[in-house]
C-alpha atoms as a PDB file:
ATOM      1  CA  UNK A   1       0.000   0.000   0.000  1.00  0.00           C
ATOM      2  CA  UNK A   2       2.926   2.625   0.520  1.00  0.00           C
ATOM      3  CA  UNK A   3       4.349   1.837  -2.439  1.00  0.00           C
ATOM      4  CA  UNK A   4       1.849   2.589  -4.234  1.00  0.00           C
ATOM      5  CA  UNK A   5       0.822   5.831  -2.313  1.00  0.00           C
ATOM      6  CA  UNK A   6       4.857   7.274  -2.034  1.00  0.00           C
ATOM      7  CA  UNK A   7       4.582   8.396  -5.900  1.00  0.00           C
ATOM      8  CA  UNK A   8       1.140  10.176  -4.816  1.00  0.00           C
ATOM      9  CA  UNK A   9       2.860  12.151  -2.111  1.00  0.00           C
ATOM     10  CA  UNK A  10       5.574  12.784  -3.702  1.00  0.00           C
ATOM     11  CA  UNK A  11       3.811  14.524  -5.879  1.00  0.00           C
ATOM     12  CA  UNK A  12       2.160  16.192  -4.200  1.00  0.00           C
ATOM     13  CA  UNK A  13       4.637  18.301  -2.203  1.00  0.00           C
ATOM     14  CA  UNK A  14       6.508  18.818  -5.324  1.00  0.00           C
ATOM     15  CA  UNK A  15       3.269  20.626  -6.726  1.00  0.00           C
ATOM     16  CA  UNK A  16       2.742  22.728  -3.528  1.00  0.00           C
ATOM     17  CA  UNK A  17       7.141  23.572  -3.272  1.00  0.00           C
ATOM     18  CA  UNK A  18       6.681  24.461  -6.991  1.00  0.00           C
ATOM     19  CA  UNK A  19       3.288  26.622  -6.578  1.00  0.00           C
ATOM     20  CA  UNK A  20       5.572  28.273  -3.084  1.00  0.00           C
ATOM     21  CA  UNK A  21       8.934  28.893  -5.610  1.00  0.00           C
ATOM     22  CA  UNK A  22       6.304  30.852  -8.706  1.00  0.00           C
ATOM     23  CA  UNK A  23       4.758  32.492  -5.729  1.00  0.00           C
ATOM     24  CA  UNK A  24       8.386  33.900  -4.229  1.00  0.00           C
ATOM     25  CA  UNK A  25       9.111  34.560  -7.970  1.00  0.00           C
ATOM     26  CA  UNK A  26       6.157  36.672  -8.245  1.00  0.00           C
ATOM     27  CA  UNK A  27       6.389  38.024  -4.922  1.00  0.00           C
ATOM     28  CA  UNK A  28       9.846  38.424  -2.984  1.00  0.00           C
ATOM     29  CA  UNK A  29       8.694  40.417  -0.134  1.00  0.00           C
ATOM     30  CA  UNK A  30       6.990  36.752   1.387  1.00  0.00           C
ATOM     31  CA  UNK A  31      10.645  35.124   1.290  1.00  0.00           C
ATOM     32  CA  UNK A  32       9.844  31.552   0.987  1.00  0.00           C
ATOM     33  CA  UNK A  33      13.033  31.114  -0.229  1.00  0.00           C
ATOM     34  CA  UNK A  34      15.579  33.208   0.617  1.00  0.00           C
ATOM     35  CA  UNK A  35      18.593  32.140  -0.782  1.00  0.00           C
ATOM     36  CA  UNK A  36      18.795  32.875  -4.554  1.00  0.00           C
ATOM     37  CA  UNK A  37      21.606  29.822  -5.072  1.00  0.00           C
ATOM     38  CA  UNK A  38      18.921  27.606  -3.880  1.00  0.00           C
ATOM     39  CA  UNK A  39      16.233  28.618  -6.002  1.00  0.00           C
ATOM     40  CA  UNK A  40      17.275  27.506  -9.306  1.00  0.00           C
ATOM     41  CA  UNK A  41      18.317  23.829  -8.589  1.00  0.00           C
ATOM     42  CA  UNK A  42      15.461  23.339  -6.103  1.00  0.00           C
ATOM     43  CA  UNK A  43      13.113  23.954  -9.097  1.00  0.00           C
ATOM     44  CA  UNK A  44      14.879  21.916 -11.286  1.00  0.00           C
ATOM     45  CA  UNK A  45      14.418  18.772  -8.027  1.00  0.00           C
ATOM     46  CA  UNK A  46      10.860  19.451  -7.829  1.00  0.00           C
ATOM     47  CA  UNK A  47       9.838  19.303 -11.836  1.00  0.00           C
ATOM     48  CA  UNK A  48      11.915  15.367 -11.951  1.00  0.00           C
ATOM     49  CA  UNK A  49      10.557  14.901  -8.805  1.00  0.00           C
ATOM     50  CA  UNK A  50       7.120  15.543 -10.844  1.00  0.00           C
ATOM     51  CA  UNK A  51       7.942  13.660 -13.751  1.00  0.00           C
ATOM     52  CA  UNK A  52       9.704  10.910 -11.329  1.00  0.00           C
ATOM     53  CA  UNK A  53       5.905  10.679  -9.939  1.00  0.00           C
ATOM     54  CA  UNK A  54       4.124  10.461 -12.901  1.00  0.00           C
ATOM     55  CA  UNK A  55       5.981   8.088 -14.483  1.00  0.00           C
ATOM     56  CA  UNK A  56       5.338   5.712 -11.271  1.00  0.00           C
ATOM     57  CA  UNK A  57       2.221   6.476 -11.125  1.00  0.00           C
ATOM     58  CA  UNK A  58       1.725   5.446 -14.776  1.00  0.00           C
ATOM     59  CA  UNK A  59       3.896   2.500 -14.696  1.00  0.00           C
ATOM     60  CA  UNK A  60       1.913   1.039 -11.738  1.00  0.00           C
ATOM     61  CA  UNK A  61      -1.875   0.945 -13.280  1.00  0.00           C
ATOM     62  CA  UNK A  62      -0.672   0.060 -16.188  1.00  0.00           C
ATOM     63  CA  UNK A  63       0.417  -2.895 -14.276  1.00  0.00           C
END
């Protein structure tokens, strides 16, 4: 049962980091992140975390 629900909550956080990181990009004064080193490859983890997800996700009804 938890492997099939890790891809699910996975990808979830990655959604709601990613919808935090456009939301600091639009809006600096709210400083979600503050470090602007860490922005760029922490977006880059959380859109292959995504895809990592999906591809789970499909890979395991399909089964």
């Amino acid at each position: 049962m938890f492997k099939r629900l890790l891809p699910h909550i996975c990808l979830d956080t990655a959604v709601v980091f990613l919808v935090l990181f456009v939301l600091d990009r639009f809006n600096e004064a709210m400083h979600f992140l503050s470090r602007d080193v860490f922005k760029i490859p922490f977006a880059i983890f959380l859109v292959l975390v995504i895809v990592e997800s999906l591809i789970l996700i499909v890979h395991q009804r399909r089964r």
